[in-house]
Protein backbone atom coordinates (compact mmCIF):
# COMPACT_ATOMS: atom_id res chain seq x y z
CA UNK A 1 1.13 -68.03 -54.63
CA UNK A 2 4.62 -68.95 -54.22
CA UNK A 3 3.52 -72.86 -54.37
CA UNK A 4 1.55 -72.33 -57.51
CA UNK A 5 4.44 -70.52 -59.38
CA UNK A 6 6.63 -73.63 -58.03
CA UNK A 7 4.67 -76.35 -59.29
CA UNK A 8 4.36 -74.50 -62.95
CA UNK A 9 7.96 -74.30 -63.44
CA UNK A 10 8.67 -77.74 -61.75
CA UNK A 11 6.03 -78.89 -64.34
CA UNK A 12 7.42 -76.82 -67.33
CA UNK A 13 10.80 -77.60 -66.49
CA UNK A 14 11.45 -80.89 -65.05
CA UNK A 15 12.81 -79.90 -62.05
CA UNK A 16 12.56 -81.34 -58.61
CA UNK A 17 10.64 -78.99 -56.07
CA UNK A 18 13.36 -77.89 -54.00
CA UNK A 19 15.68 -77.39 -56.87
CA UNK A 20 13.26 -74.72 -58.33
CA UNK A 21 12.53 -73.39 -54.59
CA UNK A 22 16.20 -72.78 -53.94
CA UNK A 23 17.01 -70.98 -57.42
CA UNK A 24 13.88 -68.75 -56.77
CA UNK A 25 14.85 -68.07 -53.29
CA UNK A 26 18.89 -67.35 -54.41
CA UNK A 27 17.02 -65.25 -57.53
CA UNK A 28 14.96 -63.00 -54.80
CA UNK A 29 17.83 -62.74 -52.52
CA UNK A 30 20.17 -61.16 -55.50
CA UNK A 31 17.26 -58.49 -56.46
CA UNK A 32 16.98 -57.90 -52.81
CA UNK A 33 20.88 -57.11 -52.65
CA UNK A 34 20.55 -55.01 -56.19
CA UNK A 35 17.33 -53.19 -54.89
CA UNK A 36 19.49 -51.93 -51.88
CA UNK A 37 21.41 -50.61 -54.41
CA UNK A 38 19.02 -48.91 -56.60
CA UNK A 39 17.50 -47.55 -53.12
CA UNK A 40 20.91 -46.16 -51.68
CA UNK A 41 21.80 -44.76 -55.22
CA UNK A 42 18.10 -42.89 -55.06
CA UNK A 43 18.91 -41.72 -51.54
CA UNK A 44 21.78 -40.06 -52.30
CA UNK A 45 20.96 -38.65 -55.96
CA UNK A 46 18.10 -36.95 -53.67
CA UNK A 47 20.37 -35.57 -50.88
CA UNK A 48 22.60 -34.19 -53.54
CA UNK A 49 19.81 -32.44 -55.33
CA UNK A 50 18.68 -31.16 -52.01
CA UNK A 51 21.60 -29.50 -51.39
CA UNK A 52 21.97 -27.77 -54.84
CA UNK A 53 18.37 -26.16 -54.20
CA UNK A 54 14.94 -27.23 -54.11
CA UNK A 55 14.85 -30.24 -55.91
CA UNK A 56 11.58 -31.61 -58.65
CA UNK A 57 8.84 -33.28 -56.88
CA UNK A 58 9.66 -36.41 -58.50
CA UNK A 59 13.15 -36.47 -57.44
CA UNK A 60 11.27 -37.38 -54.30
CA UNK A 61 9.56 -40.73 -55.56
CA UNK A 62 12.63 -41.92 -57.52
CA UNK A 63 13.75 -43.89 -54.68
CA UNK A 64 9.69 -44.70 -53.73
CA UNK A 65 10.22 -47.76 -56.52
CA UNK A 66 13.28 -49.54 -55.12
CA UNK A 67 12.01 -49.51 -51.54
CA UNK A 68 8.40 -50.86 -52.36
CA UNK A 69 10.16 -53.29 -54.17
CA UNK A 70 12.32 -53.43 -51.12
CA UNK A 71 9.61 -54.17 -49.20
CA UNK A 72 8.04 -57.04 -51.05
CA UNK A 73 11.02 -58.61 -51.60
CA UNK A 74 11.82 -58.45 -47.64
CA UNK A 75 8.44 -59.47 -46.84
CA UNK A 76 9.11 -62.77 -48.98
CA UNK A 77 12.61 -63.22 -47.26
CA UNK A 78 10.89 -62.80 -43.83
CA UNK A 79 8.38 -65.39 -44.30
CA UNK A 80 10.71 -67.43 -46.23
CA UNK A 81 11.77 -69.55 -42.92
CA UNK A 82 8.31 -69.81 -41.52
CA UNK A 83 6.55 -71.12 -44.95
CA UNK A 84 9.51 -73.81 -44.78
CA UNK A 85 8.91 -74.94 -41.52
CA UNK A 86 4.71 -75.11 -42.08
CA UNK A 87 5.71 -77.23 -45.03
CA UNK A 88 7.91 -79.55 -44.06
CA UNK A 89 5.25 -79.93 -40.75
CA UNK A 90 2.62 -80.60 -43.18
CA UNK A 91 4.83 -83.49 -44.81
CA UNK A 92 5.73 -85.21 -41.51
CA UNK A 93 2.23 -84.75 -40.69
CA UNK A 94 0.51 -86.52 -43.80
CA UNK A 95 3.07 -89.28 -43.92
């Protein structure tokens, strides 16, 4: 998936491959950070509410967004390292 979106915008914009691989890496990195954000800011809007009473039941799932966003955006990060060694193996290997 992540190869596919590459080659479109390497396509559509002229760029060389790992030019558009490191802005979309540096791009998921900063919504990572700002999704930590969102998250904590969720967290603690709930713990407040908690405390004034029993809060709404979807004061509960307002922080549910940020951390399954969390989660695909770590998931990507995690990989991130091994899909960059595969690749450059596959290079060395069809050269």
């Amino acid at each position: 998936m992540t190869l596919k979106i590459l080659g479109v915008a390497q396509a559509h914009f002229g760029l060389p491959f790992e030019e558009v691989a490191l802005n979309l890496n540096k791009w998921v990195r900063q919504i990572h950070r700002w999704l930590s954000i969102a998250f904590t800011a969720g967290v603690i809007a709930y713990i407040v509410t908690m405390r004034q009473g029993q809060p709404a039941d979807w004061m509960g799932l307002f922080a549910l967004l940020p951390l399954i966003l969390l989660l695909l955006t770590g998931l990507y990060l995690f990989v991130l390292p091994y899909a960059t060694k595969w690749q450059s193996g596959r290079r060395l290997a069809g050269s």
